[in-house]
Protein backbone atom coordinates (compact mmCIF):
# COMPACT_ATOMS: atom_id res chain seq x y z
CA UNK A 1 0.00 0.00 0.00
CA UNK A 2 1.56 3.19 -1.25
CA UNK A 3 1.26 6.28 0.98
CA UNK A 4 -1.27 8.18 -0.54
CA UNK A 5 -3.34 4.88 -0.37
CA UNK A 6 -3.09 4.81 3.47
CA UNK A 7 -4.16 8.53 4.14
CA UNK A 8 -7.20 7.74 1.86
CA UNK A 9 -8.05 5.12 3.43
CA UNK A 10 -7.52 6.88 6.54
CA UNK A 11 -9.59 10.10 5.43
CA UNK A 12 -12.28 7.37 4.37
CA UNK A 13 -12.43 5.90 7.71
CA UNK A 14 -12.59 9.38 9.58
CA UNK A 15 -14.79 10.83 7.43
CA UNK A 16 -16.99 8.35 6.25
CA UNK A 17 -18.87 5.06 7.22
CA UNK A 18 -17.28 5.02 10.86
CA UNK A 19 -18.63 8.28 11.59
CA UNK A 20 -21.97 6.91 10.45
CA UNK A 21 -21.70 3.67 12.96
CA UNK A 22 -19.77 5.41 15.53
CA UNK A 23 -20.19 8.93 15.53
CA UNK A 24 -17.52 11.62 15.46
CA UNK A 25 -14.37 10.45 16.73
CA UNK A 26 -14.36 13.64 18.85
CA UNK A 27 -17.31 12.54 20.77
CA UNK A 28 -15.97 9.07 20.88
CA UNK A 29 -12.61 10.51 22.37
CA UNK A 30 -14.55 12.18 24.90
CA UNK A 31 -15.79 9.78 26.07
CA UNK A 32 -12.53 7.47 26.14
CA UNK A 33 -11.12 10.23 28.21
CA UNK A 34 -13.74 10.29 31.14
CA UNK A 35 -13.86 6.48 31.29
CA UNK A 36 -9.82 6.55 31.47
CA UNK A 37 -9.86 9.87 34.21
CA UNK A 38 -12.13 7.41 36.09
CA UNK A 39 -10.03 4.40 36.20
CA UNK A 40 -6.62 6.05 36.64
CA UNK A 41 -8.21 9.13 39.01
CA UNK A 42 -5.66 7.85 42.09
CA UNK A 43 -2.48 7.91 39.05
CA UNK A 44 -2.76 11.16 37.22
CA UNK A 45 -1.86 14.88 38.32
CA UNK A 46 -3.59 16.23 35.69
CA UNK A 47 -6.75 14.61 34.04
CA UNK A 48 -6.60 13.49 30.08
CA UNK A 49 -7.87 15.21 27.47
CA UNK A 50 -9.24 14.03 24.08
CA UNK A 51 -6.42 14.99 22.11
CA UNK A 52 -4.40 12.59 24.67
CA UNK A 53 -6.71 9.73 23.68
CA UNK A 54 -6.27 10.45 19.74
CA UNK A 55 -2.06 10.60 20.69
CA UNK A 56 -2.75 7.41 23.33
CA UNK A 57 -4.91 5.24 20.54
CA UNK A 58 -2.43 6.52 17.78
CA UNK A 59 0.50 4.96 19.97
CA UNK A 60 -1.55 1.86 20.67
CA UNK A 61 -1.48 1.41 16.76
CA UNK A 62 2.49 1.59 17.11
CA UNK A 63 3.00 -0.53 19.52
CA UNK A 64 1.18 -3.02 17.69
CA UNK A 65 2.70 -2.35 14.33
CA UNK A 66 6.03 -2.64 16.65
CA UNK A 67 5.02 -5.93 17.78
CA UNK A 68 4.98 -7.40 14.34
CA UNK A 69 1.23 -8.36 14.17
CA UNK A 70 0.00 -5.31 12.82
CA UNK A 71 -1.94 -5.32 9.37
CA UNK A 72 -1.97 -2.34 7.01
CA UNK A 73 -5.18 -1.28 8.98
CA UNK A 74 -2.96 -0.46 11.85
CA UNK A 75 -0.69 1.91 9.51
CA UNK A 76 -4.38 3.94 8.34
CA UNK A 77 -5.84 4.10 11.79
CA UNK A 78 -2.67 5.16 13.44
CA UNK A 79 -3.04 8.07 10.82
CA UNK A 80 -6.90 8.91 11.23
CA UNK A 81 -6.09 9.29 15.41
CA UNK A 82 -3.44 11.52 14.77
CA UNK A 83 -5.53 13.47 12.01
CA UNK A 84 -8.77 13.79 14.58
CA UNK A 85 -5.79 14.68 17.27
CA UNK A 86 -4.39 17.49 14.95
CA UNK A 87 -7.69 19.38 15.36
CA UNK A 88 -8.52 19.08 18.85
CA UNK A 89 -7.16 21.75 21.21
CA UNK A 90 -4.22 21.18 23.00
CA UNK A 91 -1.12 21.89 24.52
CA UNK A 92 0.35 22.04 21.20
């Protein structure tokens, strides 16, 4: 799969039939974050934000491409997390 194959694949599945089934990955990363605040409350100084959660699932997609198992899937979703994470506010 050539480069420009992965982001559109990768704009597809941010921008199309996902966001049908599973609504905006915004929303979605919202609500990753307050289930993750809740389970590591006693760990954290400072509480997670969504953009954390788009960097957090985009690293999740590395290790696993770094563990040898990953499929080409791996390579476009690591991409559509860090696209959705590009637009969310941040600290940078």
């Amino acid at each position: 799969m050539t480069r420009e194959e992965i982001l559109d694949k990768a704009k597809e599945c941010i921008t199309g039939k996902r966001v049908t089934d599973y609504g905006k990955p915004e929303d979605n990363f919202m609500h990753i974050a307050h289930l993750w605040n809740s389970y590591l409350a006693d760990n954290l100084v400072d509480p997670i934000s969504s953009r954390d959660v788009a960097v957090m699932m985009a690293l999740m997609k590395i290790a696993r491409i770094a563990s040898g198992t990953a499929t080409e899937d791996s390579f476009v979703d690591a991409c559509g997390y860090m696209a959705c994470g590009g637009e969310l506010p941040g600290n940078g």
